[in-house]
C-alpha atoms as a PDB file:
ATOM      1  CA  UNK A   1     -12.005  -2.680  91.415  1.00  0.00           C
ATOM      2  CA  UNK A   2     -10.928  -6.054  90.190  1.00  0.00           C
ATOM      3  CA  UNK A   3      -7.866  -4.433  88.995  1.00  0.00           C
ATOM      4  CA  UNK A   4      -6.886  -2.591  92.577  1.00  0.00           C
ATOM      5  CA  UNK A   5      -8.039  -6.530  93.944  1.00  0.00           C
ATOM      6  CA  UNK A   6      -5.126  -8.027  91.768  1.00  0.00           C
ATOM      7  CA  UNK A   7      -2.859  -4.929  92.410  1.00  0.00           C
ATOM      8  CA  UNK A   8      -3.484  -6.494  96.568  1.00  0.00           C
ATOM      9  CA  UNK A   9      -2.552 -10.038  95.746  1.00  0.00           C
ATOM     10  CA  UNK A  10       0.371  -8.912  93.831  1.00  0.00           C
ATOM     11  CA  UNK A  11       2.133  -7.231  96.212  1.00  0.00           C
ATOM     12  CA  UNK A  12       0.999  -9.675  99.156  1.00  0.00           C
ATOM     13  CA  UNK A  13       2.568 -12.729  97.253  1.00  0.00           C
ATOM     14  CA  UNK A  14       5.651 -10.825  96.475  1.00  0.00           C
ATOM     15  CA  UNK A  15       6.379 -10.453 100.014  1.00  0.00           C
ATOM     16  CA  UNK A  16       5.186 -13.958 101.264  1.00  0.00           C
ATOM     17  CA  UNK A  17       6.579 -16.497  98.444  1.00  0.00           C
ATOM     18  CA  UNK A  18       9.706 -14.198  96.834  1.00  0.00           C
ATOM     19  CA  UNK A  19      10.431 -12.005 100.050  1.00  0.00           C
ATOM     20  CA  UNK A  20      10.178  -8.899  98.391  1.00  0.00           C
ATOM     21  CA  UNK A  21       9.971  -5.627 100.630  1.00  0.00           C
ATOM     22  CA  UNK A  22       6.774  -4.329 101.559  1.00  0.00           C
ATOM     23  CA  UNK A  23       7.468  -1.077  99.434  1.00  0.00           C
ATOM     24  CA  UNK A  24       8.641  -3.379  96.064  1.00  0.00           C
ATOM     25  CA  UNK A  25       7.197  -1.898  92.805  1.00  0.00           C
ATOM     26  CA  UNK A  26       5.762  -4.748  90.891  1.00  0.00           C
ATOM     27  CA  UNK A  27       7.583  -3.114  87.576  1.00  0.00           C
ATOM     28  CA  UNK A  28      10.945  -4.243  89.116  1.00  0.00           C
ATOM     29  CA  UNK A  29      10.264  -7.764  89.274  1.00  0.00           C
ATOM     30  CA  UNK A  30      12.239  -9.830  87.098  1.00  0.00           C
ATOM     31  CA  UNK A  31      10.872 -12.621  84.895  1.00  0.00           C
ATOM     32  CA  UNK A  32      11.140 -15.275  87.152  1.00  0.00           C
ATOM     33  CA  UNK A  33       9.742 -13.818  90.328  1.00  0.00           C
ATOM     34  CA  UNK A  34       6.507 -13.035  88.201  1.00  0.00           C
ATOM     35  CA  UNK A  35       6.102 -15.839  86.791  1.00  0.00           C
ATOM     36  CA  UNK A  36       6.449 -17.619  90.476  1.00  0.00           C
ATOM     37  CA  UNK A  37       3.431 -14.884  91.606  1.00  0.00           C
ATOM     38  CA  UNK A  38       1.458 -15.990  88.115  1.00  0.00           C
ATOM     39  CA  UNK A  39       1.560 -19.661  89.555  1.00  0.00           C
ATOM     40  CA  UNK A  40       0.519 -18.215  93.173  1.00  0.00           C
ATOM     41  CA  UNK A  41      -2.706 -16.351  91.764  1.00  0.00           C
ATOM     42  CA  UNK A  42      -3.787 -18.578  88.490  1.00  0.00           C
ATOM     43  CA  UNK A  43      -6.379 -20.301  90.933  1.00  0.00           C
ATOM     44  CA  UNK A  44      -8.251 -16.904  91.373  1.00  0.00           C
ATOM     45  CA  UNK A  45      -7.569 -14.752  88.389  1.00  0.00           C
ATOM     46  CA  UNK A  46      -7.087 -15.767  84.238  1.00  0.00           C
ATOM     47  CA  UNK A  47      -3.837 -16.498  83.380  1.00  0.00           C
ATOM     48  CA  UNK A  48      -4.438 -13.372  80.349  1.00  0.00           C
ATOM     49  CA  UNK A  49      -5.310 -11.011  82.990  1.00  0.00           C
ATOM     50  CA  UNK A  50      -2.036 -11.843  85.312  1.00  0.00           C
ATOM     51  CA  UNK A  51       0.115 -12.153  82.865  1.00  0.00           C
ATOM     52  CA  UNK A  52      -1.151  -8.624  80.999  1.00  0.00           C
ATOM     53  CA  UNK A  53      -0.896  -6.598  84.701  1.00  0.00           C
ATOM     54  CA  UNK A  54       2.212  -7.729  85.481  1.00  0.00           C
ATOM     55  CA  UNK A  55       3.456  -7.097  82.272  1.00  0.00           C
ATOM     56  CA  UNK A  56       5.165 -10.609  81.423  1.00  0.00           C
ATOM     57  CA  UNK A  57       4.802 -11.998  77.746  1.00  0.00           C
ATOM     58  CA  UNK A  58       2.597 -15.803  77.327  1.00  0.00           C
ATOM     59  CA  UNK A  59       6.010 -16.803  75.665  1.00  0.00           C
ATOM     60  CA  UNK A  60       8.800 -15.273  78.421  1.00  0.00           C
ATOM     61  CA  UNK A  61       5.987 -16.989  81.112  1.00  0.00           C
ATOM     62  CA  UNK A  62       6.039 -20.511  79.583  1.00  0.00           C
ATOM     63  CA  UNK A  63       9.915 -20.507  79.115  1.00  0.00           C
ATOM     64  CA  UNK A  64      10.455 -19.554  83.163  1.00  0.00           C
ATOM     65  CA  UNK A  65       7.780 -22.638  83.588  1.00  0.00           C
ATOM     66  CA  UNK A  66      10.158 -24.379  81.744  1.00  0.00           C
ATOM     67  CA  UNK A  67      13.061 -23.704  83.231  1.00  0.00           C
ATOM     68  CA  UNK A  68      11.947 -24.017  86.916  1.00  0.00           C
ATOM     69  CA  UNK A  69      11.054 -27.469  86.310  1.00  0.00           C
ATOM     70  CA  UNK A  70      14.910 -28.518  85.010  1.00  0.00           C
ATOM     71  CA  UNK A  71      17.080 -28.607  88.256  1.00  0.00           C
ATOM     72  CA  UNK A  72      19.056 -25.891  89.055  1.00  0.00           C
ATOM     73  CA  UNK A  73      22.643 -26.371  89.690  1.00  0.00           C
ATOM     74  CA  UNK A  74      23.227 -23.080  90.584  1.00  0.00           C
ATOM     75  CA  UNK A  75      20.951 -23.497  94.221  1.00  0.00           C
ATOM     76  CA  UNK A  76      23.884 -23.601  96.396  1.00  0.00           C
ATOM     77  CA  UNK A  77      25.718 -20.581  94.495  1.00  0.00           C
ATOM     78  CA  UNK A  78      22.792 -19.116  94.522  1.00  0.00           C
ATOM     79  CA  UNK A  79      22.316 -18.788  97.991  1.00  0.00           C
ATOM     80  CA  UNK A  80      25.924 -17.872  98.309  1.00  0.00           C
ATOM     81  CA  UNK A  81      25.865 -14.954  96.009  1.00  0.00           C
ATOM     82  CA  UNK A  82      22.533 -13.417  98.253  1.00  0.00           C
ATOM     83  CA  UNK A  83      24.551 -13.656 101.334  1.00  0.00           C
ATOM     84  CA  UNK A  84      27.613 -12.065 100.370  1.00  0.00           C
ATOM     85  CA  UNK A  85      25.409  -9.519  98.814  1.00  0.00           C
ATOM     86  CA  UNK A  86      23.427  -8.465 101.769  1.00  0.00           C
ATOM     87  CA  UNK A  87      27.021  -8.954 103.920  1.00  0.00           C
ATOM     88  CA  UNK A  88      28.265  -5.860 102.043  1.00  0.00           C
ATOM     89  CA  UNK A  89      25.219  -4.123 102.508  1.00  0.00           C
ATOM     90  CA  UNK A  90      23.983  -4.329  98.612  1.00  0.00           C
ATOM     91  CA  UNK A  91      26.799  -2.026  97.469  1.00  0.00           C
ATOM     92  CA  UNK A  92      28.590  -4.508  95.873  1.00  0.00           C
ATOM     93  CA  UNK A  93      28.147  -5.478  92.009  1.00  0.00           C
ATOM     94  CA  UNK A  94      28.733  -8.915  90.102  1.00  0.00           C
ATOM     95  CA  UNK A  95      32.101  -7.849  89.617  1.00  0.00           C
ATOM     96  CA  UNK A  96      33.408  -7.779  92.964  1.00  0.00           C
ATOM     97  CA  UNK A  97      31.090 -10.647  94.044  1.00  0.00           C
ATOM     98  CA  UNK A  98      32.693 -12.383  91.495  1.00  0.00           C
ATOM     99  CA  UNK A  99      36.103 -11.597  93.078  1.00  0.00           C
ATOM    100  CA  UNK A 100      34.834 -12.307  96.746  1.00  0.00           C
ATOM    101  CA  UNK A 101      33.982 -16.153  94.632  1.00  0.00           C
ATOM    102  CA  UNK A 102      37.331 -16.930  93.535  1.00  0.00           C
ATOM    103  CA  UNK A 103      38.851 -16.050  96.906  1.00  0.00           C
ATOM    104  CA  UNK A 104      36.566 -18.509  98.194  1.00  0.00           C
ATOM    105  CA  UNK A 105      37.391 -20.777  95.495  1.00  0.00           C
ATOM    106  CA  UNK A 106      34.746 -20.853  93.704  1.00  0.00           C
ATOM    107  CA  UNK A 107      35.329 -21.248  90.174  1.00  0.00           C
ATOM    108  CA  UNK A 108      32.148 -19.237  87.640  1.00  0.00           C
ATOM    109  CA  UNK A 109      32.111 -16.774  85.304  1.00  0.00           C
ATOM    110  CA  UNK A 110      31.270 -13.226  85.803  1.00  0.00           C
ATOM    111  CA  UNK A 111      28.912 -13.704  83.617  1.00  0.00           C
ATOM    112  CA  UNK A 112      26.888 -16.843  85.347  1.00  0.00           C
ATOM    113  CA  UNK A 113      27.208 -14.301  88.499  1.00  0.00           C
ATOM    114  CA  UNK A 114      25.668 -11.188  86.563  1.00  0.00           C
ATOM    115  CA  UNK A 115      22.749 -13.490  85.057  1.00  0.00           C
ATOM    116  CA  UNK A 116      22.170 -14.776  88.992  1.00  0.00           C
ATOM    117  CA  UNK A 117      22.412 -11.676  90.518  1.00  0.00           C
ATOM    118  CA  UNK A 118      19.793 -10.226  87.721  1.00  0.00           C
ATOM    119  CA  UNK A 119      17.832 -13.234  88.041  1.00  0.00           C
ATOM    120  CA  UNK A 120      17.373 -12.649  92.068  1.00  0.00           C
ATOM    121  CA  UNK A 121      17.389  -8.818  91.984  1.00  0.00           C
ATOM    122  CA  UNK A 122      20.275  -8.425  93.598  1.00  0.00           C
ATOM    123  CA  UNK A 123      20.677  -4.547  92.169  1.00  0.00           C
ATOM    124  CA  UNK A 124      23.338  -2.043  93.470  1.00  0.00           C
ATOM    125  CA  UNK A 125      21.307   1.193  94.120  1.00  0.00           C
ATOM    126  CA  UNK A 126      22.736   3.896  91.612  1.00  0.00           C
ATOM    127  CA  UNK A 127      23.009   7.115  93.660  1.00  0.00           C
ATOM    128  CA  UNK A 128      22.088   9.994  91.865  1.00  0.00           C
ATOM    129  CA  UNK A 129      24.979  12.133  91.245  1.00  0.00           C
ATOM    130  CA  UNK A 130      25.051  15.895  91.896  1.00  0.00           C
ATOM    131  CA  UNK A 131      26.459  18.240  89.533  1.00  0.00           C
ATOM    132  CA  UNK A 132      30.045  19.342  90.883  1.00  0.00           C
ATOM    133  CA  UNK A 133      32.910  20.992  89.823  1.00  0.00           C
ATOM    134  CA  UNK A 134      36.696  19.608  90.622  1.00  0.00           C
ATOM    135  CA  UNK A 135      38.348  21.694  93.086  1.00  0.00           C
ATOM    136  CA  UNK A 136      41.558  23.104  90.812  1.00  0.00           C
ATOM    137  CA  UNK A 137      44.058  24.547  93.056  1.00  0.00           C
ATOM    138  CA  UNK A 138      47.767  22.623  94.229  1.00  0.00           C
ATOM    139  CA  UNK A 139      46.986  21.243  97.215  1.00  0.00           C
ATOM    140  CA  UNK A 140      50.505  19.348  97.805  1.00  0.00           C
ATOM    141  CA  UNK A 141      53.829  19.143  95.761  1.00  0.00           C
ATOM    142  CA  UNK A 142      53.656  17.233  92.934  1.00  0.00           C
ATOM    143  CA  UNK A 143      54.412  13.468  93.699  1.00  0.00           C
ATOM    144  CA  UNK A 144      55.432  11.024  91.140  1.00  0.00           C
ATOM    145  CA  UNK A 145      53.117   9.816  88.484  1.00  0.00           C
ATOM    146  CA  UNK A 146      52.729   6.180  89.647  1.00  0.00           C
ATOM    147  CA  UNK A 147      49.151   5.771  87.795  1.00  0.00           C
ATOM    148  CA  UNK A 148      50.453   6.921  83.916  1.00  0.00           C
ATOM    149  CA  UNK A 149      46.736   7.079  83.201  1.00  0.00           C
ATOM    150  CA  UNK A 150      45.881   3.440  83.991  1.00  0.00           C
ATOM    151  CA  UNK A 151      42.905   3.610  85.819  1.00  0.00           C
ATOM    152  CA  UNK A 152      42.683   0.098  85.477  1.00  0.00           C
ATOM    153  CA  UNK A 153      42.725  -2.951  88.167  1.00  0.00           C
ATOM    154  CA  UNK A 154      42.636  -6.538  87.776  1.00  0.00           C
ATOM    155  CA  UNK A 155      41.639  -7.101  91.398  1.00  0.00           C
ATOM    156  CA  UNK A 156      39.524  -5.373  94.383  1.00  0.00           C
ATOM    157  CA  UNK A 157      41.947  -3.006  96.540  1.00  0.00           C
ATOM    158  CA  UNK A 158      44.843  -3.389  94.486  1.00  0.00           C
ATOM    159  CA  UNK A 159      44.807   0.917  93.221  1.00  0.00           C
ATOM    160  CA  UNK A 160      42.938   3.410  94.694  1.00  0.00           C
ATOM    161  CA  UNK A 161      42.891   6.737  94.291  1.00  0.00           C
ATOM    162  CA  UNK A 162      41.731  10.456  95.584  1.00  0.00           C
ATOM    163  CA  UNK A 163      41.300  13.608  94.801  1.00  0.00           C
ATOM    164  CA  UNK A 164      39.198  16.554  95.936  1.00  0.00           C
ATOM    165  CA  UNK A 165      35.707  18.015  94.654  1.00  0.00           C
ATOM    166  CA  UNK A 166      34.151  20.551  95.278  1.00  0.00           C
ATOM    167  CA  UNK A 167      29.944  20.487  96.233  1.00  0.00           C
ATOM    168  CA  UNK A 168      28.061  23.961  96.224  1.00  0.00           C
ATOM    169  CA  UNK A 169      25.340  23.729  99.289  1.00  0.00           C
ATOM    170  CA  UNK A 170      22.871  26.116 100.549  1.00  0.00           C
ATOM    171  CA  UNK A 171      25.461  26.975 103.688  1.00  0.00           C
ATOM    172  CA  UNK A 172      28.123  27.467 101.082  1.00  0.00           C
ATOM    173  CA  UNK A 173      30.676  24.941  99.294  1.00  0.00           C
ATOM    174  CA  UNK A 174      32.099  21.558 100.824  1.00  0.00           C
ATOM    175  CA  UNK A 175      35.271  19.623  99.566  1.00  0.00           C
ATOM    176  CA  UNK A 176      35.223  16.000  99.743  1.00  0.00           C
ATOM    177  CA  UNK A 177      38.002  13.590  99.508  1.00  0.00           C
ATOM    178  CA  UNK A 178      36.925  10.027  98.085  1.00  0.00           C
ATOM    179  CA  UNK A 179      39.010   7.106  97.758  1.00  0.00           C
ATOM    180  CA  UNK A 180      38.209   5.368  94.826  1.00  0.00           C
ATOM    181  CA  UNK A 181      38.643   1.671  93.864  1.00  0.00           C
ATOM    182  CA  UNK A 182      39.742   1.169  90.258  1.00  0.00           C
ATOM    183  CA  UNK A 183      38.967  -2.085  90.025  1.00  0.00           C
ATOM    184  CA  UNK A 184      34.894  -1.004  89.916  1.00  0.00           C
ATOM    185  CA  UNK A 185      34.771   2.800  90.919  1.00  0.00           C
ATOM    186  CA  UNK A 186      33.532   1.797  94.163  1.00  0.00           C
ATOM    187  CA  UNK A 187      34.147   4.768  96.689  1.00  0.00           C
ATOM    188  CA  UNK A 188      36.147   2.909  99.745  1.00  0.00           C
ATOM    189  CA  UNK A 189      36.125   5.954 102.273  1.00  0.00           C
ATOM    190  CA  UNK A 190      35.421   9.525 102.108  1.00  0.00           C
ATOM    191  CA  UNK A 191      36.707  12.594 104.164  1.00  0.00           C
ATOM    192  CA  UNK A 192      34.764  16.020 103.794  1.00  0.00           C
ATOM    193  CA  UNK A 193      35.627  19.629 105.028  1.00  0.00           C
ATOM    194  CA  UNK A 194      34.943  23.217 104.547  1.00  0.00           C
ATOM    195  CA  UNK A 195      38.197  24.154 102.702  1.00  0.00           C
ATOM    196  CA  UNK A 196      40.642  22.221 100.301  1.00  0.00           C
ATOM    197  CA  UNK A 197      43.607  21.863 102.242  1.00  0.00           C
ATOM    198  CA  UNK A 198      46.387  19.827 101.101  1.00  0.00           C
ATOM    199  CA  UNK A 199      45.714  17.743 104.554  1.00  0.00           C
ATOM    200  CA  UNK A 200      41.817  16.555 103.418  1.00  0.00           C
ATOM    201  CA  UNK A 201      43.853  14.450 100.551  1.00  0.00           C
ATOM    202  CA  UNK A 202      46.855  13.309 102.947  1.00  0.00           C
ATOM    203  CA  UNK A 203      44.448  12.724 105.817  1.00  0.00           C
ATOM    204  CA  UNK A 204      42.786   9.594 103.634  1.00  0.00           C
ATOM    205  CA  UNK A 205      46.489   8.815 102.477  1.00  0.00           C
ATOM    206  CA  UNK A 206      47.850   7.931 105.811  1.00  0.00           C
ATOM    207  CA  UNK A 207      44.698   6.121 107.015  1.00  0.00           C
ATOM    208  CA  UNK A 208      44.845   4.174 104.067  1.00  0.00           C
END
């Protein structure tokens, strides 16, 4: 009973001091937002029995004590980084948030943005991906190889590519047409259709 209690004031501090989402599993909380729900409950429960449900180690609790008491110089970028995240409706990762930084002119290393992002939860979603098989026919003459196997990009929207797979379904198969950003494999547009004609792939050529 005291347990389910605890399980309660878990879940309602991680939606009233970090802003968490009603449905948040406690699990996916990162050091730092438990530790800020440890210092929320310690008045009603032990610190031993907080610190054992949700998890967090007596040593990993009284180094994020630690560090919330240094000032952060990161607040401002901070804040930054959460709105351009929610702006491109959580799909983008450090990477390109990174590159959405510099264009602002903000000067940081990926790797201070993948240690914020982490530290706020600021997760891409992994879909799960469905088995497939790559539709093999020729569906256009063959153009010039402009790619040479470099599937490489230095910046966002600077190569893309397409192609088209093929999905089996319960009402039969489906061919869909990504475009594909090298820079981070994120898929920029999509076109889908019953058959792979040559005009699914040129359709996403000429809009793009």
């Amino acid at each position: 009973m005291l347990e389910m209690q605890m399980e309660i004031d878990i879940l309602r501090e991680a939606i009233k001091v970090i802003k968490k989402d009603p449905g948040i599993n406690r699990k996916n909380l990162n050091n730092r937002e438990k530790t800020t729900i440890v210092d929320a409950l310690k008045n009603r429960y032990s610190l031993s029995q907080l610190l054992s449900i949700l998890h967090l180690s007596r040593s990993s609790y009284y180094y994020q004590e630690a560090t919330r008491k240094k000032p952060d110089k990161y607040t401002r970028l901070r804040v930054r980084i959460a709105e351009l995240f929610a702006e491109n409706r959580k799909c983008y990762g450090y990477r390109r948030i990174h590159a959405l930084l510099q264009r602002e002119g903000i000067t940081i290393s990926d790797k201070v943005v993948r240690r914020i992002m982490s530290e706020e939860s600021l997760v891409v979603t992994a879909k799960r991906r469905r088995k497939y098989n790559s539709y093999q026919g020729e569906v256009s003459p063959a153009v010039p190889n402009l790619i040479r196997s470099d599937f490489h990009a230095e910046q966002p929207n600077s190569k893309w590519l397409t192609d088209i797979t093929e999905f089996a379904i319960p009402a039969g198969k489906v061919y869909l047409s990504p475009i594909v950003d090298c820079f981070d494999g994120m898929v920029c547009a999509w076109s889908i259709s019953v058959s792979p004609e040559a005009k699914l792939v040129n359709e996403m050529g000429r809009l793009h």
